[in-house]
C-alpha atoms as a PDB file:
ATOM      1  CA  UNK A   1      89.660 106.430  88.812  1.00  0.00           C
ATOM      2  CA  UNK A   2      91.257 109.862  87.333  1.00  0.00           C
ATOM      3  CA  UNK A   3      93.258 109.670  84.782  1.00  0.00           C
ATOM      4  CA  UNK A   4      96.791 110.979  84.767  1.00  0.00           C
ATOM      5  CA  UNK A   5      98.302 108.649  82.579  1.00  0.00           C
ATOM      6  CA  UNK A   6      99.872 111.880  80.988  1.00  0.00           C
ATOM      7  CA  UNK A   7     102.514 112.384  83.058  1.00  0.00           C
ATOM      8  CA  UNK A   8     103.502 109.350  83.136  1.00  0.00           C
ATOM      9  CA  UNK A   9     106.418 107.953  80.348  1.00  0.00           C
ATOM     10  CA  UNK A  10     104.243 106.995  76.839  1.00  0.00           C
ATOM     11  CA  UNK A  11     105.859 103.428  77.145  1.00  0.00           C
ATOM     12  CA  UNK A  12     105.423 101.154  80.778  1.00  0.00           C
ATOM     13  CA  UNK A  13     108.580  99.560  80.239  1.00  0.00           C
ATOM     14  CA  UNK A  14     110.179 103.519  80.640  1.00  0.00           C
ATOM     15  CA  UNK A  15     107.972 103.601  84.154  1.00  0.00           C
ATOM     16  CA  UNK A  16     109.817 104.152  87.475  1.00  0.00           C
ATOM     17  CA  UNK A  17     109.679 102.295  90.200  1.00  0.00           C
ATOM     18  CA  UNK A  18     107.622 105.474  91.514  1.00  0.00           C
ATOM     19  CA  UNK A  19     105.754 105.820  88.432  1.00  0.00           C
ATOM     20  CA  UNK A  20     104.404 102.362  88.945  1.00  0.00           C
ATOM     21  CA  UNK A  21     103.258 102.759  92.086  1.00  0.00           C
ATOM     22  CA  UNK A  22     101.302 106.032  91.205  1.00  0.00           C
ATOM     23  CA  UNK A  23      99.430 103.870  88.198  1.00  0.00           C
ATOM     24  CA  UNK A  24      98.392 100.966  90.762  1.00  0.00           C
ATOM     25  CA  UNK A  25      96.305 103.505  93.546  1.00  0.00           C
ATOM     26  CA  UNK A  26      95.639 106.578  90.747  1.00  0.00           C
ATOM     27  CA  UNK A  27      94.538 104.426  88.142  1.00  0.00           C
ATOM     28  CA  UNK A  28      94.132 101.125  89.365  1.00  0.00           C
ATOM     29  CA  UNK A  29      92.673 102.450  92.603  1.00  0.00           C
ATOM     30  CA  UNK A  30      94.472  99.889  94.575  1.00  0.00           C
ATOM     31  CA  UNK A  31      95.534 100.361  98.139  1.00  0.00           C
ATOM     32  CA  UNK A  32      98.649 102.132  99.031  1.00  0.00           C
ATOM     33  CA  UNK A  33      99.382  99.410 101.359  1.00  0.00           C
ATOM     34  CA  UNK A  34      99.231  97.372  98.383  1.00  0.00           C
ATOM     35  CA  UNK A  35     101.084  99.293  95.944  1.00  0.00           C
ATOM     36  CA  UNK A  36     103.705  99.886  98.574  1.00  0.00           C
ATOM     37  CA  UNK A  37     104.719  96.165  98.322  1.00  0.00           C
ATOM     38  CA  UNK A  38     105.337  96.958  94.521  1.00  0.00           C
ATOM     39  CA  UNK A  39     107.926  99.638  95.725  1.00  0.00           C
ATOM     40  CA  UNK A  40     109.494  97.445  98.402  1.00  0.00           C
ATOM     41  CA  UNK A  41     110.523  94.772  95.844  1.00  0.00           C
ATOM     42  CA  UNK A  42     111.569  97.704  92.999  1.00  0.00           C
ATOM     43  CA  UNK A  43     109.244  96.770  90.777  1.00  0.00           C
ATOM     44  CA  UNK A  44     110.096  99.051  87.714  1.00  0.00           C
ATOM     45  CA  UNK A  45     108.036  98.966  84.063  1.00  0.00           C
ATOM     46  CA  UNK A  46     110.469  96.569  82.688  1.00  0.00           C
ATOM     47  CA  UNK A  47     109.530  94.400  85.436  1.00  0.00           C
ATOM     48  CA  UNK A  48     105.877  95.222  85.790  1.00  0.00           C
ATOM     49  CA  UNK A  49     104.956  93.638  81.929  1.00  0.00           C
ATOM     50  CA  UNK A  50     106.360  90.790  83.262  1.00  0.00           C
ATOM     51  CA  UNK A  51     104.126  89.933  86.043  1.00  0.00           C
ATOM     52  CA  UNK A  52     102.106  87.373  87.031  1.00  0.00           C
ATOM     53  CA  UNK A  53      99.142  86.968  89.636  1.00  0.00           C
ATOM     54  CA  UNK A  54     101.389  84.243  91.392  1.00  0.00           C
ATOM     55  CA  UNK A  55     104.177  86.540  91.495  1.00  0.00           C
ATOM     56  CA  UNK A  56     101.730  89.149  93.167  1.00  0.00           C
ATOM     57  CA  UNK A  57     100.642  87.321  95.286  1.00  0.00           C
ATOM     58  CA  UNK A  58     103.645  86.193  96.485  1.00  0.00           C
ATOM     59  CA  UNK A  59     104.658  89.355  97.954  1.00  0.00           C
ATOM     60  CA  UNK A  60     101.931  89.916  99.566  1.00  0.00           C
ATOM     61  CA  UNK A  61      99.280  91.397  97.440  1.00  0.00           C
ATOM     62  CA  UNK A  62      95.710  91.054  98.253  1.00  0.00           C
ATOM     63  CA  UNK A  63      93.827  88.986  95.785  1.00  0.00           C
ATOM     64  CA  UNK A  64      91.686  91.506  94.952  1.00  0.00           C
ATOM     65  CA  UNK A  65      94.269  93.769  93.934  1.00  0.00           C
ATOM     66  CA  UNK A  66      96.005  91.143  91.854  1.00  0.00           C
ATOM     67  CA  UNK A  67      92.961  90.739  90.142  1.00  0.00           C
ATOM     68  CA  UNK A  68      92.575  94.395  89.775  1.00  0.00           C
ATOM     69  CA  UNK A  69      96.488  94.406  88.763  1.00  0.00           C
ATOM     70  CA  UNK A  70      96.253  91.532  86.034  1.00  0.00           C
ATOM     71  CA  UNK A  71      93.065  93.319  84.231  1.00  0.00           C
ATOM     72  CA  UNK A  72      94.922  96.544  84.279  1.00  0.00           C
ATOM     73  CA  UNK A  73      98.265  95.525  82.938  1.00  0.00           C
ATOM     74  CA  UNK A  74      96.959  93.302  80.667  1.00  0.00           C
ATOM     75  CA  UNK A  75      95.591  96.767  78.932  1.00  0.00           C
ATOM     76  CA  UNK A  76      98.859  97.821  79.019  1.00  0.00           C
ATOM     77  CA  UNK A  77     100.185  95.149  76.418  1.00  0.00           C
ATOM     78  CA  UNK A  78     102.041  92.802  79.374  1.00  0.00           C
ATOM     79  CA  UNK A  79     101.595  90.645  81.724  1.00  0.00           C
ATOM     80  CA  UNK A  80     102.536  86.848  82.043  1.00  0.00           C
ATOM     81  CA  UNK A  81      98.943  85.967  82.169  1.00  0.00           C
ATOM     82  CA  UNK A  82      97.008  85.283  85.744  1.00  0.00           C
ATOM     83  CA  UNK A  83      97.041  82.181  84.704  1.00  0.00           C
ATOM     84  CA  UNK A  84     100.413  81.165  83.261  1.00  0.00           C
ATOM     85  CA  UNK A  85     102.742  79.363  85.144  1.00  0.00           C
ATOM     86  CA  UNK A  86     106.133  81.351  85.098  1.00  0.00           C
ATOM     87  CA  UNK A  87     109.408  79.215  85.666  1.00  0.00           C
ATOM     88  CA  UNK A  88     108.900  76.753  88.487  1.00  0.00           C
ATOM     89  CA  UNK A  89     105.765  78.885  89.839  1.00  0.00           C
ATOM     90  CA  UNK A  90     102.201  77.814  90.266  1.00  0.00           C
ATOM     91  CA  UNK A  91      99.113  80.098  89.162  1.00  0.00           C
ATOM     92  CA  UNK A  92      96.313  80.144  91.907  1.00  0.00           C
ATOM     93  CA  UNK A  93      93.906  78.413  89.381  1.00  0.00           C
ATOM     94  CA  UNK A  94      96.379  74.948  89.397  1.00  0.00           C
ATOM     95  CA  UNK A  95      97.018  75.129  93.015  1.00  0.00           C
ATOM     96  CA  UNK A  96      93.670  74.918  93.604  1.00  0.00           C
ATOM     97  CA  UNK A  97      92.765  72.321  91.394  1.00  0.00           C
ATOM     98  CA  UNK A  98      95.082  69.936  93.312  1.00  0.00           C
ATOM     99  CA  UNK A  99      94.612  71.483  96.504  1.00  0.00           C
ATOM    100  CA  UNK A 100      90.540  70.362  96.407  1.00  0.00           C
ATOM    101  CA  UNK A 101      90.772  66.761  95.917  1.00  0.00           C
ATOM    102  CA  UNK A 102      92.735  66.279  99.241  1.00  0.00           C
ATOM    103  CA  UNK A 103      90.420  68.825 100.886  1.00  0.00           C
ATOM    104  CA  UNK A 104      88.011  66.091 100.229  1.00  0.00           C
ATOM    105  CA  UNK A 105      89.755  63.220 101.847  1.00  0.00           C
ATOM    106  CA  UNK A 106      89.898  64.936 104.945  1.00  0.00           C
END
């Protein structure tokens, strides 16, 4: 990953919609395909401290990149934690955990 963070607003809650995207695949080095998604549901710096790996993955994001996504923006100073659960959602970890016991039964 290059680093370009420079021209980019000091502050992530300044960031662009655009400005968002270009951190995901230029410093994240996430798919465009990916970081498209981000652009198709206007997620803006404001928004993007607030996010969650549920909410990632909600729209669409690979799990890989969400990983990717959570480490990076947790650097950042934001982020809902990929493992908090975030007003009536469900982080992967919990859905799992009650999702394997009636695996079992079947």
């Amino acid at each position: 990953m290059t680093s370009n963070m420079a021209a980019l607003p000091p502050d992530a809650k300044g960031w662009s919609v655009e400005d968002v995207k270009k951190w995901a695949v230029e410093e994240v080095g996430i798919d465009v395909e990916d970081a498209d998604k981000l652009v198709r549901q206007k997620i803006n710096g404001k928004h993007w401290l607030k996010m969650t790996e549920a909410r990632l993955l909600s729209i669409g994001i690979s799990l890989a990149a969400a990983v990717d996504l959570m480490e990076a923006i947790e650097g950042l100073g934001g982020g809902g934690g990929s493992s908090a659960a975030v007003a009536g959602e469900v982080d992967l970890a919990s859905a799992l955990r009650v999702s394997l016991p009636e695996m079992r039964q079947v």
